[in-house]
PDB file of N, CA and C in Angstrom:
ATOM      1  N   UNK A   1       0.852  -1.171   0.000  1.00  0.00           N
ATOM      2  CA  UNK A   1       0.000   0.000   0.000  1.00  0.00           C
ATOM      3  C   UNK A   1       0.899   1.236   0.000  1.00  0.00           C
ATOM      4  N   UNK A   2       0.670   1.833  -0.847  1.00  0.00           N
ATOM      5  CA  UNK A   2       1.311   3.007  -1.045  1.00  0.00           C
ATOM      6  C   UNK A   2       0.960   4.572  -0.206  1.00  0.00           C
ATOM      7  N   UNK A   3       1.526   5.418   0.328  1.00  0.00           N
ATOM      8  CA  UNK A   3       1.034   6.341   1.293  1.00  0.00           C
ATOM      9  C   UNK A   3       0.260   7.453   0.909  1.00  0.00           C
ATOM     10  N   UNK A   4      -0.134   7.119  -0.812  1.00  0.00           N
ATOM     11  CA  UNK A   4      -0.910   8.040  -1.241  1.00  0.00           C
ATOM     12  C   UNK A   4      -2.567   7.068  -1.316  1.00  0.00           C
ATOM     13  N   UNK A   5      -2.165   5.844  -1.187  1.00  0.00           N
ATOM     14  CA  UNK A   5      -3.943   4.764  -0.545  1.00  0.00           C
ATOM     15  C   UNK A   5      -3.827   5.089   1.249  1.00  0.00           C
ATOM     16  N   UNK A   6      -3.118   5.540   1.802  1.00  0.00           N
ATOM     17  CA  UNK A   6      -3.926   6.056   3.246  1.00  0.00           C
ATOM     18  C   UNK A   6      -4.436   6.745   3.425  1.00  0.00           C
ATOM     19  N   UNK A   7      -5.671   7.147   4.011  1.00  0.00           N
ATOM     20  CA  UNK A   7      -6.048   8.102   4.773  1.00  0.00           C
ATOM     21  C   UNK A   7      -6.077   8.836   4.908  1.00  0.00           C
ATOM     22  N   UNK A   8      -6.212  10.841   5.176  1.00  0.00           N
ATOM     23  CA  UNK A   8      -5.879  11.792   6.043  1.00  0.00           C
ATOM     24  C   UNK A   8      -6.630  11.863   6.919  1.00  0.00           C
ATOM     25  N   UNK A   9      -5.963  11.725   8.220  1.00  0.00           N
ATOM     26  CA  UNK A   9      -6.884  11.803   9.366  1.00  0.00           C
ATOM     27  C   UNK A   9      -6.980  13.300   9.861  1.00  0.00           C
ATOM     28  N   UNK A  10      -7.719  13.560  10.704  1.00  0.00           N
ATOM     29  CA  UNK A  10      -7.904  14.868  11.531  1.00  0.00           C
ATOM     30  C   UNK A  10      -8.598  14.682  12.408  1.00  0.00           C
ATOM     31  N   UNK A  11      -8.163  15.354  13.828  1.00  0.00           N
ATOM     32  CA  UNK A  11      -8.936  15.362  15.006  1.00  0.00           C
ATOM     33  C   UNK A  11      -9.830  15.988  14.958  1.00  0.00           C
ATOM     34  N   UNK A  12     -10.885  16.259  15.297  1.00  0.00           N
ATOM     35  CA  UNK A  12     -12.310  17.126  15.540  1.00  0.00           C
ATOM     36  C   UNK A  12     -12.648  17.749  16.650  1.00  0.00           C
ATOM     37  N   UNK A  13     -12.496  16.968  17.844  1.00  0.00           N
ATOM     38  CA  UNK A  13     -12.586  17.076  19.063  1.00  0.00           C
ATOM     39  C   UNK A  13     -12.105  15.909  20.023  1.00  0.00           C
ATOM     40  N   UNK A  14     -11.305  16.521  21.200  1.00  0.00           N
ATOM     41  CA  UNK A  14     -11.481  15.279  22.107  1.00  0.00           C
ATOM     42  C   UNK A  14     -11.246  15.631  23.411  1.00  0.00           C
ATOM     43  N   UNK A  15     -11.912  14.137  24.429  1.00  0.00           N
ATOM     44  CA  UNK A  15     -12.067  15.042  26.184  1.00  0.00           C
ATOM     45  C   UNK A  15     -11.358  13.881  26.710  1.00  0.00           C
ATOM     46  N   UNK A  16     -10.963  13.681  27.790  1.00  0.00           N
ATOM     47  CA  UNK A  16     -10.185  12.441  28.424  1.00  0.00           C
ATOM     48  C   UNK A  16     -10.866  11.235  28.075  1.00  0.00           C
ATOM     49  N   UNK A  17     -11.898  11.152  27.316  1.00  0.00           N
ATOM     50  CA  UNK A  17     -12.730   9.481  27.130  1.00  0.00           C
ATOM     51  C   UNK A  17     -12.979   9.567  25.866  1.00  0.00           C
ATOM     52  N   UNK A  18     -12.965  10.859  24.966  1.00  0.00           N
ATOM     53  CA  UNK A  18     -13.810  10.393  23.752  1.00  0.00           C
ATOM     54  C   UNK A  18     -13.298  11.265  22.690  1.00  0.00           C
ATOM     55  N   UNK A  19     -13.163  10.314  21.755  1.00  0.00           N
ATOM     56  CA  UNK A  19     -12.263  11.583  20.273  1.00  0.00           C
ATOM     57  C   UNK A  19     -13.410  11.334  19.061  1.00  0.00           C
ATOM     58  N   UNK A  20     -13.374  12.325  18.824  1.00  0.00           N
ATOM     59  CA  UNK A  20     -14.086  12.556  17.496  1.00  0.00           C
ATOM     60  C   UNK A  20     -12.845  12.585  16.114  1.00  0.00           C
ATOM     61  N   UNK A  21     -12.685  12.212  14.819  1.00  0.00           N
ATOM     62  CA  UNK A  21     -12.051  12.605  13.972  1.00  0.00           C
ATOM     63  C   UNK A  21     -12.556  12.020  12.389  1.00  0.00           C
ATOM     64  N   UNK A  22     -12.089  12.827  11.847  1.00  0.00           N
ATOM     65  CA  UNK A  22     -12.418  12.227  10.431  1.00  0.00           C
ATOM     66  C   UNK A  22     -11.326  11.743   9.385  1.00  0.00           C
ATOM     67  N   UNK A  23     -11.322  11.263   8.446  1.00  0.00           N
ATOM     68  CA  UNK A  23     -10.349  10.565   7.610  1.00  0.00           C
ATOM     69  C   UNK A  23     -10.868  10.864   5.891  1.00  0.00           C
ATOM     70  N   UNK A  24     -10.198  11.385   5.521  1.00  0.00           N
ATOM     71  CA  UNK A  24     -10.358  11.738   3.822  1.00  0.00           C
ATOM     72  C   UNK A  24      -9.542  10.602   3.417  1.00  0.00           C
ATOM     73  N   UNK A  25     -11.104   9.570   2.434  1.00  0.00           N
ATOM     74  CA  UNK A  25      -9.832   8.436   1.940  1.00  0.00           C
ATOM     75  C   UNK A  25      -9.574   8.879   0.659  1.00  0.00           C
ATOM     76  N   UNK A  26      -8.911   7.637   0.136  1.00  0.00           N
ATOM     77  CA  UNK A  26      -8.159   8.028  -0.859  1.00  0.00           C
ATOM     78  C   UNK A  26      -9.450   8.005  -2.217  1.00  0.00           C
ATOM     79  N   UNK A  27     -10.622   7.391  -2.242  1.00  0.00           N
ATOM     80  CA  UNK A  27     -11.139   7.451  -3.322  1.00  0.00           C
ATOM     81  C   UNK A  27     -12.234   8.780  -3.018  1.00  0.00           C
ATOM     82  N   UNK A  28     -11.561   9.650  -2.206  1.00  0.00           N
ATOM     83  CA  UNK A  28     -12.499  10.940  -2.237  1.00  0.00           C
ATOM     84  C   UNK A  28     -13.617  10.939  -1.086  1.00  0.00           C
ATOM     85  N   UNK A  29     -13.974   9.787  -0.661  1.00  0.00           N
ATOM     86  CA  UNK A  29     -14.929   9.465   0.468  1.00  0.00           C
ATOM     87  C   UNK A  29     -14.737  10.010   1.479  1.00  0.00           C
ATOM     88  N   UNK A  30     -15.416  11.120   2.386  1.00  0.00           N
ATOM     89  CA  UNK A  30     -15.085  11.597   3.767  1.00  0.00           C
ATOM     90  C   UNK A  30     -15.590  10.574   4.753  1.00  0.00           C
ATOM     91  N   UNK A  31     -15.292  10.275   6.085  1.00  0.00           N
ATOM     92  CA  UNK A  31     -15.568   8.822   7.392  1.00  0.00           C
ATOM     93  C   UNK A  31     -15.170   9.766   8.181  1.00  0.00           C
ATOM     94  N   UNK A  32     -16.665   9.449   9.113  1.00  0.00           N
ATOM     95  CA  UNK A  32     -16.296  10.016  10.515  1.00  0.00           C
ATOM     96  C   UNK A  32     -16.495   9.627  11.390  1.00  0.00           C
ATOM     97  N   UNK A  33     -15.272   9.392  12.672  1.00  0.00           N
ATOM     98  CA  UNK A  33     -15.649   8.035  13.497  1.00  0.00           C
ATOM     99  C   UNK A  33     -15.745   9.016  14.974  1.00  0.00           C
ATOM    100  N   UNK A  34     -16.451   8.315  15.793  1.00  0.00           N
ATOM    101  CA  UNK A  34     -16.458   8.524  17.280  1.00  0.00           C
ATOM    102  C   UNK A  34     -15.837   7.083  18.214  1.00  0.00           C
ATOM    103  N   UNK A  35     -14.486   7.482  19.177  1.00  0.00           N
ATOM    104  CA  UNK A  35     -14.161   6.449  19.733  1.00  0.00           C
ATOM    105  C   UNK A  35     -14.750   6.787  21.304  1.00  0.00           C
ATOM    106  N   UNK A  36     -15.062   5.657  21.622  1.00  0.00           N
ATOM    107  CA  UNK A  36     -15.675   5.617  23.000  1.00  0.00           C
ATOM    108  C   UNK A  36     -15.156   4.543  23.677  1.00  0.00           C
ATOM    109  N   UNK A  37     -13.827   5.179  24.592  1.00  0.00           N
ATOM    110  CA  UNK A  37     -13.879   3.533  25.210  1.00  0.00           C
ATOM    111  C   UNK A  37     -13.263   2.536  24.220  1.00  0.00           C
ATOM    112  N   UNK A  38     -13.412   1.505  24.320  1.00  0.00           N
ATOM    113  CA  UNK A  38     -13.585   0.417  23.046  1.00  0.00           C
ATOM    114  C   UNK A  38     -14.547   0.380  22.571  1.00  0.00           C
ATOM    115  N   UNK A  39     -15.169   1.410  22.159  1.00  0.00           N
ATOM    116  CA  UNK A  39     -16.386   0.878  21.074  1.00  0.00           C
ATOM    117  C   UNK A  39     -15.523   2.619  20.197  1.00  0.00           C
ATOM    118  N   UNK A  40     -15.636   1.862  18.511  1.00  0.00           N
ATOM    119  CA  UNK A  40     -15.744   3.432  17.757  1.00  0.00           C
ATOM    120  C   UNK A  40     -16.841   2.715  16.719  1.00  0.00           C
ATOM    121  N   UNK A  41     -17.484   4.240  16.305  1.00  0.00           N
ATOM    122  CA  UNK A  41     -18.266   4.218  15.715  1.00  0.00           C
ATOM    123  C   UNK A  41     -18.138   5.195  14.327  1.00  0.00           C
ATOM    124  N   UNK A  42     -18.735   4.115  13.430  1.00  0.00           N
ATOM    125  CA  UNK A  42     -18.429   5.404  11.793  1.00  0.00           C
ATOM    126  C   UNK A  42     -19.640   5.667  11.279  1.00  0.00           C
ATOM    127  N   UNK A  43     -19.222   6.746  10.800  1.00  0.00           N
ATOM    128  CA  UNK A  43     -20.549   7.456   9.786  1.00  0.00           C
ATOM    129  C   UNK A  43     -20.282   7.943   8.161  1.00  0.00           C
ATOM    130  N   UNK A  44     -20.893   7.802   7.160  1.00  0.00           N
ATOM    131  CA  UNK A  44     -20.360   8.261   6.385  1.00  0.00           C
ATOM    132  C   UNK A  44     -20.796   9.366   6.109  1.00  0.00           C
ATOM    133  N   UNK A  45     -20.456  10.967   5.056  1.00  0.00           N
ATOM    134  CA  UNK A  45     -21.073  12.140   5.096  1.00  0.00           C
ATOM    135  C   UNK A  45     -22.626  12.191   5.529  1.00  0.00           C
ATOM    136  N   UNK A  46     -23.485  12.005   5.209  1.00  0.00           N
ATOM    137  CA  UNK A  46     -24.834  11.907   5.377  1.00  0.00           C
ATOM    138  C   UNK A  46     -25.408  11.691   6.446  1.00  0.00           C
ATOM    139  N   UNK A  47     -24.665  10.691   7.003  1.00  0.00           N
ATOM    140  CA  UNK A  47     -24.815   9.451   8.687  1.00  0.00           C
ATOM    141  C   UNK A  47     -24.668  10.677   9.517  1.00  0.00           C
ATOM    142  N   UNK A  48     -22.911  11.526   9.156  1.00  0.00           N
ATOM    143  CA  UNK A  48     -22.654  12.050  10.433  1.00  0.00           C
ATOM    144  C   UNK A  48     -23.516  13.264  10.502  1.00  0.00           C
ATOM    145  N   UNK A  49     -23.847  13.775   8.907  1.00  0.00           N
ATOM    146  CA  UNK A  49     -24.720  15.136   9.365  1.00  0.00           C
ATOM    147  C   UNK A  49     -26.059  14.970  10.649  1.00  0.00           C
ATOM    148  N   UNK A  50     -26.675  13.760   9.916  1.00  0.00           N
ATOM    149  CA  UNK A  50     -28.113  13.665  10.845  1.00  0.00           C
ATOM    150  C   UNK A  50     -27.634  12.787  12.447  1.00  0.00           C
ATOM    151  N   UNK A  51     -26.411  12.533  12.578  1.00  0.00           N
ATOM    152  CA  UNK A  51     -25.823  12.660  14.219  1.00  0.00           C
ATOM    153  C   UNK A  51     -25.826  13.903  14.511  1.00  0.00           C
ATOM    154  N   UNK A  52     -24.955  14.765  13.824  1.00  0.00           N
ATOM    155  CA  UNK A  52     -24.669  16.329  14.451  1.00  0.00           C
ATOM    156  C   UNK A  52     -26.063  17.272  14.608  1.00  0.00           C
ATOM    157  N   UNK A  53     -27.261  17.087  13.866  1.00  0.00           N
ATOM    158  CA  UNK A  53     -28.722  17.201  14.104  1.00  0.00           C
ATOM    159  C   UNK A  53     -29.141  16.530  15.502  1.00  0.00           C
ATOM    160  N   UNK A  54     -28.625  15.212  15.908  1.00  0.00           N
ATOM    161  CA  UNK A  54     -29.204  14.712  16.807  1.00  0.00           C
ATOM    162  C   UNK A  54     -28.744  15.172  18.266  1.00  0.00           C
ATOM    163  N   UNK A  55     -27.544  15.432  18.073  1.00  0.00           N
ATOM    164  CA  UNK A  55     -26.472  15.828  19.155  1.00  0.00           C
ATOM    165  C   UNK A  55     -27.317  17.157  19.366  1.00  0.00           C
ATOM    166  N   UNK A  56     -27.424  17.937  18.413  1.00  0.00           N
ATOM    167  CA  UNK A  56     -27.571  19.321  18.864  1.00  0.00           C
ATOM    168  C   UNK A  56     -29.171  19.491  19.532  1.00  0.00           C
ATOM    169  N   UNK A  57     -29.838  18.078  19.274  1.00  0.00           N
ATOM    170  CA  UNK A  57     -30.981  17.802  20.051  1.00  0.00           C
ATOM    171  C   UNK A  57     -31.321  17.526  21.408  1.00  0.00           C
ATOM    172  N   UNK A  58     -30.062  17.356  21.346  1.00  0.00           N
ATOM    173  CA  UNK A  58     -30.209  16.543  23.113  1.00  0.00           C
ATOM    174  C   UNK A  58     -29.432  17.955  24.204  1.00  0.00           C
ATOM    175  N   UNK A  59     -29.173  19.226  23.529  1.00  0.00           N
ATOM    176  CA  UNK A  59     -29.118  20.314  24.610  1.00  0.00           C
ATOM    177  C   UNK A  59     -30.212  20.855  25.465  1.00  0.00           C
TER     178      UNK A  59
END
């Protein structure tokens, strides 16, 4: 695998338990994961918008 098929990652946010970040792959696709603990979770563009709708629901 060549280092132009990895990833760019970026942090988003993070607190002593939980990171948010996203990853630009290589076929143009944006992924955005939430790690919790041992559990992470992905979304793809669409997924994470209607999380960030949901999040901003629960203030």
């Amino acid at each position: 695998m060549s280092k132009n098929d990895e990833p760019r990652t970026t942090t988003l946010a993070e607190t002593e338990n939980f990171i948010a970040w996203k990853a630009e792959e290589p076929d143009g696709e944006t992924t955005y994961h939430i790690e919790m603990n041992n559990v992470t979770v992905h979304f793809f563009e669409e997924e994470w918008k209607e999380f960030l709708e949901l999040a901003r629901e629960l203030r």
